[in-house]
Protein backbone atom coordinates (compact mmCIF):
# COMPACT_ATOMS: atom_id res chain seq x y z
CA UNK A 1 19.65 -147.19 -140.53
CA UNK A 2 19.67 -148.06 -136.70
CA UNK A 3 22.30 -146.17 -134.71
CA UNK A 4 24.50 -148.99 -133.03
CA UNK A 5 24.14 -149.45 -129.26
CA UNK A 6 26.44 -147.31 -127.41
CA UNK A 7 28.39 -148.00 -123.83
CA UNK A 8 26.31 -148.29 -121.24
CA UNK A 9 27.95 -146.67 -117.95
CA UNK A 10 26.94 -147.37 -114.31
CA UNK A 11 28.03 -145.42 -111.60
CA UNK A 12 28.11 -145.95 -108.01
CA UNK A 13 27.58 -143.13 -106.71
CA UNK A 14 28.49 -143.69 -103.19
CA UNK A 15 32.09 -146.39 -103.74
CA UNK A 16 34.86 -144.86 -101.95
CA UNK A 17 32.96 -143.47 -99.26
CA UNK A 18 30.94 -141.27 -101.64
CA UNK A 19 34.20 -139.70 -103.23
CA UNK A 20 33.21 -141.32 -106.82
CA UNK A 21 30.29 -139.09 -107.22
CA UNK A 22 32.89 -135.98 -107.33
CA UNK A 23 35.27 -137.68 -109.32
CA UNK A 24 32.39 -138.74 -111.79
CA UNK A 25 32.46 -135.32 -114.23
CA UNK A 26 36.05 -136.20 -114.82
CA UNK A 27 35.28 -139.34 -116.05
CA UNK A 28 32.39 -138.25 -117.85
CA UNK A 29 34.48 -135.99 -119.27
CA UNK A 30 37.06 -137.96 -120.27
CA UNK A 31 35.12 -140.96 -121.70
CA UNK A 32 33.63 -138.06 -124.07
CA UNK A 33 36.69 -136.66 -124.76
CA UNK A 34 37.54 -140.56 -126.13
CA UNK A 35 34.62 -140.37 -128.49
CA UNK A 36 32.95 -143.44 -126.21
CA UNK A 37 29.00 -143.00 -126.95
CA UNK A 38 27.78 -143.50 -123.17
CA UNK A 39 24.38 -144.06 -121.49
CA UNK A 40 25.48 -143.31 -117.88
CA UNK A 41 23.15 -144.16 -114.77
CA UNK A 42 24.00 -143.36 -111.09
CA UNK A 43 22.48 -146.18 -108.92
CA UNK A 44 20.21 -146.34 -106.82
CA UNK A 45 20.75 -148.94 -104.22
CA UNK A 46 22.43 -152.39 -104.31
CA UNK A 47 21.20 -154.82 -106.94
CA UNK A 48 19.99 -151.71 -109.14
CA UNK A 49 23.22 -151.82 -111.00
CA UNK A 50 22.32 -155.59 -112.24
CA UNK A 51 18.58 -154.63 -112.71
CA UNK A 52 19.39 -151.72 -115.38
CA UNK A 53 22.20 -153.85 -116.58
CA UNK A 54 19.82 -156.30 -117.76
CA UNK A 55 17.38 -154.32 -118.94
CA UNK A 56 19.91 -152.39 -121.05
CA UNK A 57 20.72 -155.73 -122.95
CA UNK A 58 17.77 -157.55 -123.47
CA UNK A 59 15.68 -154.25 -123.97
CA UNK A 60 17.90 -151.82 -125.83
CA UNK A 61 20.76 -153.96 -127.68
CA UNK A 62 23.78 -152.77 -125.38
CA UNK A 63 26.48 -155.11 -126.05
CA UNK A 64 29.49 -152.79 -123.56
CA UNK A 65 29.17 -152.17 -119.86
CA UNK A 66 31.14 -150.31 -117.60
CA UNK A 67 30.94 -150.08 -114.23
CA UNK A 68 32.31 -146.65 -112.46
CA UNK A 69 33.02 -147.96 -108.76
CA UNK A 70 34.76 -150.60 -106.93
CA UNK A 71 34.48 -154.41 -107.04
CA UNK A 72 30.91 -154.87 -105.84
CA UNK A 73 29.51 -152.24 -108.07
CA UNK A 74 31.43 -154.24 -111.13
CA UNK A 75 30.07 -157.31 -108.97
CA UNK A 76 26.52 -156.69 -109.52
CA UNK A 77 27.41 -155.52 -113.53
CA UNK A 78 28.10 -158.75 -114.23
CA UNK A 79 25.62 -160.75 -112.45
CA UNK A 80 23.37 -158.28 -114.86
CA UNK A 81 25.31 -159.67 -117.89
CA UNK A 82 24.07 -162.85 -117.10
CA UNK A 83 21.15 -165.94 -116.81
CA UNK A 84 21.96 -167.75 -113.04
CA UNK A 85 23.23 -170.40 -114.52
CA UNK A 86 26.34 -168.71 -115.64
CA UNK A 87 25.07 -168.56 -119.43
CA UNK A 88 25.26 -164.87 -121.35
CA UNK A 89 22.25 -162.86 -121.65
CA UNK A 90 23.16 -162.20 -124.81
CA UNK A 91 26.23 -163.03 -127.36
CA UNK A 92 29.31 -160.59 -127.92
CA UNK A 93 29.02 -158.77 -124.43
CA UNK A 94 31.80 -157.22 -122.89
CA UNK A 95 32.35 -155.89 -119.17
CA UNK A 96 34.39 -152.97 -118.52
CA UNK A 97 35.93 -151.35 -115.57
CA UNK A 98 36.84 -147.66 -114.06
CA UNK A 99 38.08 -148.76 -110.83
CA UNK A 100 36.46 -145.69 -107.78
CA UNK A 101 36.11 -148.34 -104.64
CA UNK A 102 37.21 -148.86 -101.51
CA UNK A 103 39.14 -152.12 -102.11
CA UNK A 104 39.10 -152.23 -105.74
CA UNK A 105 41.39 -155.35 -105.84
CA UNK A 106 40.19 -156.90 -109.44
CA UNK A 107 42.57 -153.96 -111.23
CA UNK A 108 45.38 -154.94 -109.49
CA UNK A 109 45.60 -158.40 -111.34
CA UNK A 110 44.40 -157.01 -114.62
CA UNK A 111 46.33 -154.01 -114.53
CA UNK A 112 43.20 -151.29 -115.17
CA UNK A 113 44.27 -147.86 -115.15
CA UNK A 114 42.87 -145.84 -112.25
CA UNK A 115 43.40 -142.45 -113.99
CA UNK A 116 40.19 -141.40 -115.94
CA UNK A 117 42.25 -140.67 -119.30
CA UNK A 118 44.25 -143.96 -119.62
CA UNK A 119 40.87 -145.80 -118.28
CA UNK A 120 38.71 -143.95 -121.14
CA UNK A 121 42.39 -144.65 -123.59
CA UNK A 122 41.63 -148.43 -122.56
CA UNK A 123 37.89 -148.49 -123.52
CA UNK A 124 38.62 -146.46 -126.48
CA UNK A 125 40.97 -148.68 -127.72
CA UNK A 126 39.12 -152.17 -127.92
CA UNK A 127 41.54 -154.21 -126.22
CA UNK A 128 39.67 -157.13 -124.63
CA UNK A 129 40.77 -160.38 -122.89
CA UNK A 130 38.43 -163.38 -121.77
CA UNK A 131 38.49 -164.09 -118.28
CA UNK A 132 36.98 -167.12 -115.78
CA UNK A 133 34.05 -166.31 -113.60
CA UNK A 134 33.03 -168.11 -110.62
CA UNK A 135 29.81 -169.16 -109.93
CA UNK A 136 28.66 -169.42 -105.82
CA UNK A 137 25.58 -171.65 -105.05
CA UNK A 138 23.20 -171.59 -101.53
CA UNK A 139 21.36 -174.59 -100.58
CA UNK A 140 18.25 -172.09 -101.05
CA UNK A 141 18.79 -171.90 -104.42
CA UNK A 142 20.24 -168.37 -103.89
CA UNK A 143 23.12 -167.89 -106.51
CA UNK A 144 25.61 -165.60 -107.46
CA UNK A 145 28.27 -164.88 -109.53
CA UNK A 146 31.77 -163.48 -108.74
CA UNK A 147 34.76 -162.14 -110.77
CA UNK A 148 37.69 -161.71 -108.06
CA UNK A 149 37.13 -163.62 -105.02
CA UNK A 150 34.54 -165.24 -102.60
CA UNK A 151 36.02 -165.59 -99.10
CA UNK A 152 34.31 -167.42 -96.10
CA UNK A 153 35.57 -167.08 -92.70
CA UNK A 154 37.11 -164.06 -91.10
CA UNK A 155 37.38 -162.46 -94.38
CA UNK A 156 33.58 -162.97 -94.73
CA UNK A 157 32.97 -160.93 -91.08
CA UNK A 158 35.78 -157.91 -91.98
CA UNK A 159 33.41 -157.30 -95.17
CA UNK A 160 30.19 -157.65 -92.94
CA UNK A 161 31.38 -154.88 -90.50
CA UNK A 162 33.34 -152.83 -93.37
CA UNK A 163 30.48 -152.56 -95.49
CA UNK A 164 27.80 -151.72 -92.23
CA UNK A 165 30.31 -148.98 -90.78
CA UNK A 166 31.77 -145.79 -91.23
CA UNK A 167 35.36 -146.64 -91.81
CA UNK A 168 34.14 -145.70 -95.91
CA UNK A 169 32.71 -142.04 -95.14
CA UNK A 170 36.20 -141.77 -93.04
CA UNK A 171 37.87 -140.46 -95.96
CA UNK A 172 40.56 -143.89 -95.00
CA UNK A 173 42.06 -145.13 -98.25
CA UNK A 174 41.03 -148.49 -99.03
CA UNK A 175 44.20 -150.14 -98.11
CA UNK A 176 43.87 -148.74 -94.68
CA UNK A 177 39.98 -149.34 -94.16
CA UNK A 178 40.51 -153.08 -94.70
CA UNK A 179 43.78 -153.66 -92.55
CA UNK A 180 42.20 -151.88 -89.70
CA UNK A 181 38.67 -154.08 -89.82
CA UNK A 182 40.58 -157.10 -89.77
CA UNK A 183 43.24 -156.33 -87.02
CA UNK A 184 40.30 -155.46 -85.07
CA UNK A 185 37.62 -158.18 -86.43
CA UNK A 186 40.69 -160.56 -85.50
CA UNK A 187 40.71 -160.26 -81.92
CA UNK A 188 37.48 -161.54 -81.64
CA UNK A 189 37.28 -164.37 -84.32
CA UNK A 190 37.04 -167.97 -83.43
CA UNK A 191 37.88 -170.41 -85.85
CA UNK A 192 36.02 -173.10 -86.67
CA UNK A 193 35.69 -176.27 -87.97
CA UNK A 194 34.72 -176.96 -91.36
CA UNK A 195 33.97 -179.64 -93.60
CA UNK A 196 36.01 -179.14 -97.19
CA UNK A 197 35.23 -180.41 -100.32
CA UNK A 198 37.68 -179.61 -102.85
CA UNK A 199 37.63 -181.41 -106.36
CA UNK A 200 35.47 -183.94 -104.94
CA UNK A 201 37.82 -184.78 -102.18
CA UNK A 202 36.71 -183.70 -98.49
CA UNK A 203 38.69 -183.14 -95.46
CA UNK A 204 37.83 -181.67 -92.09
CA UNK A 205 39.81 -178.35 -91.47
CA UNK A 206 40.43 -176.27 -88.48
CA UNK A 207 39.89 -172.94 -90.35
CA UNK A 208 40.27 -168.85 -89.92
CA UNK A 209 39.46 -168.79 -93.63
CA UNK A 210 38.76 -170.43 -97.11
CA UNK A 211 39.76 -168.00 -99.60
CA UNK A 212 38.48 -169.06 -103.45
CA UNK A 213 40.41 -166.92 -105.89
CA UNK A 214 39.92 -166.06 -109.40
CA UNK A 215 42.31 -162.98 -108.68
CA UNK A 216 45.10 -162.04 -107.10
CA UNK A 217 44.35 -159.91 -104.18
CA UNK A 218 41.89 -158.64 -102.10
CA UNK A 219 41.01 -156.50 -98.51
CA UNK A 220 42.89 -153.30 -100.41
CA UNK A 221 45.52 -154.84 -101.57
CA UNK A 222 46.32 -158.38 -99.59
CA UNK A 223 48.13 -160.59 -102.37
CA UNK A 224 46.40 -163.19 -100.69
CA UNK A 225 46.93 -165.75 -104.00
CA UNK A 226 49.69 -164.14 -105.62
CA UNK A 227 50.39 -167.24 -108.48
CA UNK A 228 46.06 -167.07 -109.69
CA UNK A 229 45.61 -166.60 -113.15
CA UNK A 230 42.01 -165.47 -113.82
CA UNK A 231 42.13 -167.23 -117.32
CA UNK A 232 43.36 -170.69 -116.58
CA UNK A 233 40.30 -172.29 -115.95
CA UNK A 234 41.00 -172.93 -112.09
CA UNK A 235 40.50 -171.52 -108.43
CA UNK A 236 43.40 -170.74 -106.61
CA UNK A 237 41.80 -172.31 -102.68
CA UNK A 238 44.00 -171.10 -99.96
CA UNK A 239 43.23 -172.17 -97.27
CA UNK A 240 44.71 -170.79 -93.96
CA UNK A 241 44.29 -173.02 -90.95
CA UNK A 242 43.88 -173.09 -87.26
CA UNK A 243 46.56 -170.16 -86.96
CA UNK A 244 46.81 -168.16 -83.60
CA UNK A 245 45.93 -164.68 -82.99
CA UNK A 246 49.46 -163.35 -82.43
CA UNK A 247 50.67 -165.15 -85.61
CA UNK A 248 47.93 -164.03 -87.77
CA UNK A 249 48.98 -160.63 -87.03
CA UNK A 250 52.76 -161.34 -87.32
CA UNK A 251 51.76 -162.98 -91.00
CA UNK A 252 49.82 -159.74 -92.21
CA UNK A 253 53.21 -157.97 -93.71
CA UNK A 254 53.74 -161.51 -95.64
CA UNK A 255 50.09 -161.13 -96.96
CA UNK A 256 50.72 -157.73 -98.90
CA UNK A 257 53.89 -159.33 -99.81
CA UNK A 258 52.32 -162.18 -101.09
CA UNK A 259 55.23 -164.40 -98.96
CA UNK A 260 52.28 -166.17 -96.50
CA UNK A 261 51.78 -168.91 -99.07
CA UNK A 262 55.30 -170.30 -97.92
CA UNK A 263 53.90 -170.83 -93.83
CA UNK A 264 53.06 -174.02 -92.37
CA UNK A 265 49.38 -173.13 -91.74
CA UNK A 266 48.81 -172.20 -95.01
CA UNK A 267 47.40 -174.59 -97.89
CA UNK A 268 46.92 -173.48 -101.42
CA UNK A 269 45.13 -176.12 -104.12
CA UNK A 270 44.12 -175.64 -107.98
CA UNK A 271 40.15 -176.64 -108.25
CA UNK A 272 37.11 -176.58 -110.35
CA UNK A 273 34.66 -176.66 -107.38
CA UNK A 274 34.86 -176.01 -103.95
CA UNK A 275 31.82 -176.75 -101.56
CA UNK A 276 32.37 -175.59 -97.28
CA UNK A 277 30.21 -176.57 -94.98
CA UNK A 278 30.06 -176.08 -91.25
CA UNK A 279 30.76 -179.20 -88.65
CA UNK A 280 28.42 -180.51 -86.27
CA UNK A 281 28.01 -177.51 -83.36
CA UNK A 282 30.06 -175.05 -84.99
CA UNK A 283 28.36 -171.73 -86.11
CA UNK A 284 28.44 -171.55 -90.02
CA UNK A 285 30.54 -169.00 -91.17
CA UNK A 286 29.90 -166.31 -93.45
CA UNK A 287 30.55 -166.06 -97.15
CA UNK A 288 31.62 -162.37 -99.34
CA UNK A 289 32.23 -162.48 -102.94
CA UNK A 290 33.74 -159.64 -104.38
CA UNK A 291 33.66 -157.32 -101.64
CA UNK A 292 29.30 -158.14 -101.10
CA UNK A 293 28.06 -159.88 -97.90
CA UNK A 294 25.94 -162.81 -99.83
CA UNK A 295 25.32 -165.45 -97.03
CA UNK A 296 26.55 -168.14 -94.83
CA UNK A 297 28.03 -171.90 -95.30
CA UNK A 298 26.97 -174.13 -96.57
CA UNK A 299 27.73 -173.30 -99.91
CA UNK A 300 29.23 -174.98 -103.17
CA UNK A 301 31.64 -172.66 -105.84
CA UNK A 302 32.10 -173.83 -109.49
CA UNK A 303 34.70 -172.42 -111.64
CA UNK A 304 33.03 -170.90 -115.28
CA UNK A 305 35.97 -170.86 -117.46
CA UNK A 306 36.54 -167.94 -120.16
CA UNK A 307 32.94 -167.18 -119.58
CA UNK A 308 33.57 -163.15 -119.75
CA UNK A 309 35.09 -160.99 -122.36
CA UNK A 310 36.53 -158.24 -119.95
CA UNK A 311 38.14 -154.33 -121.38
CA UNK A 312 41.59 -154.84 -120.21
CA UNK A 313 45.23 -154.55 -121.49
């Protein structure tokens, strides 16, 4: 008889400004302790994560993996879990999470455990619950799914220059890292004008940023769309408009508060698809999802609903 497929476990090695690789034997160790049968890799370099991910199911039968990192390391899991379309590599898969990154915003709306006993308890235990995935599409055929959020606009330049500096090796909790970036990314921004096509209905918009949300929060934290429900089949788009300098800043308590929804400047709408492209003469801004740099407008984002069975209470 063929032994059953264990857990396969992918660590990031350098999440949280290289402070997961030292926590890693105490997850090791209490995954083990949990009787969870794990195949752990440390990776390499970005997009390895998705490359052994998809090797592991299509070549050796492994129907559970958990990423060991923060959002962009489980970022890259999934994308591994899945054909570009959006369509499982295989049936019965399921996506876990030990949350060791610098933002790691996706636990915060699923309530994941960050202590390595209650997140090994978690996986141990079975308890699953399917989840919506979004789906982000370049005009040069470049695609990519996302579980938390994709963010265009200032957001988009904060994860460009968080990612590229040292604020991670800093030892700066995440929190901290990611108010800092965009205090300072903020006194340079422009906004710009974009053209916004939400649920097939388009509007020119003023914008500092277009935030598509699946989850709650993100930037360490920000409860930037505080009512999303990653199961309901629909983006939470907020979108926050030509706002000033001075009251950007004033609004950033309300945005850990989750209160910023209620300002003038602010739009939030429920949507399948979103698509943002620049206007005529203005400089395309840039696109994150989950945390990852992936490209510039123009770009189109479909909702995939309940398209991933995810370990969580």
């Amino acid at each position: 008889m063929t032994a059953a497929p264990g857990t396969l476990v992918l660590v990031n090695p350098v999440s949280a400004g290289g402070r997961t690789m030292h926590r890693w034997p105490g997850i090791r160790a209490a995954l083990r302790e949990a009787g969870i049968d794990i195949h752990a890799h440390l990776t390499l370099g970005p997009g390895d994560a998705t490359l052994v991910t998809r090797r592991a199911i299509t070549r050796d039968g492994i129907r559970r993996v958990v990423a060991v990192g923060g959002d962009g390391t489980l970022n890259e899991v999934v994308n591994g879990c899945f054909h570009a379309g959006g369509a499982p590599l295989a049936a019965g898969l399921t996506v876990g999470l030990v949350p060791s990154g610098t933002g790691s915003d996706l636990r915060r709306t699923l309530r994941l455990p960050t202590d390595p006993g209650a997140a090994a308890a978690l996986l141990a235990g079975g308890s699953t619950r399917t989840i919506d995935l979004g789906r982000i599409d370049f005009p040069d055929g470049t695609r990519r799914l996302f579980v938390n959020v994709a963010d265009c606009g200032l957001g988009g330049e904060v994860v460009a220059r968080v990612n590229r500096g040292r604020e991670k090796r800093g030892g700066l909790l995440g929190t901290a890292i990611f108010l800092g970036v965009s205090i300072s990314e903020l006194m340079t921004y422009r906004n710009r004008d974009v053209i916004l096509t939400i649920d097939g209905e388009t509007r020119r918009r003023r914008v500092e940023q277009v935030v598509i949300a699946n989850g709650r929060c993100f930037g360490g934290g920000m409860r930037i769309a505080p009512d999303a429900d990653p199961a309901d089949g629909l983006f939470d788009v907020v979108v926050v408009g030509d706002v000033s300098r001075i009251g950007a800043l004033r609004a950033v308590p309300r945005l850990f508060r989750g209160t910023h929804l209620a300002l003038a400047v602010v739009e939030v709408h429920r949507a399948r698809s979103v698509r943002i492209a620049p206007a005529e003469l203005e400089e395309p801004p840039r696109f994150d999802v989950d945390g990852e740099q992936v490209g510039r407008a123009p770009a189109e984002i479909t909702i995939l609903p309940g398209a991933l069975c995810f370990a969580a209470p």
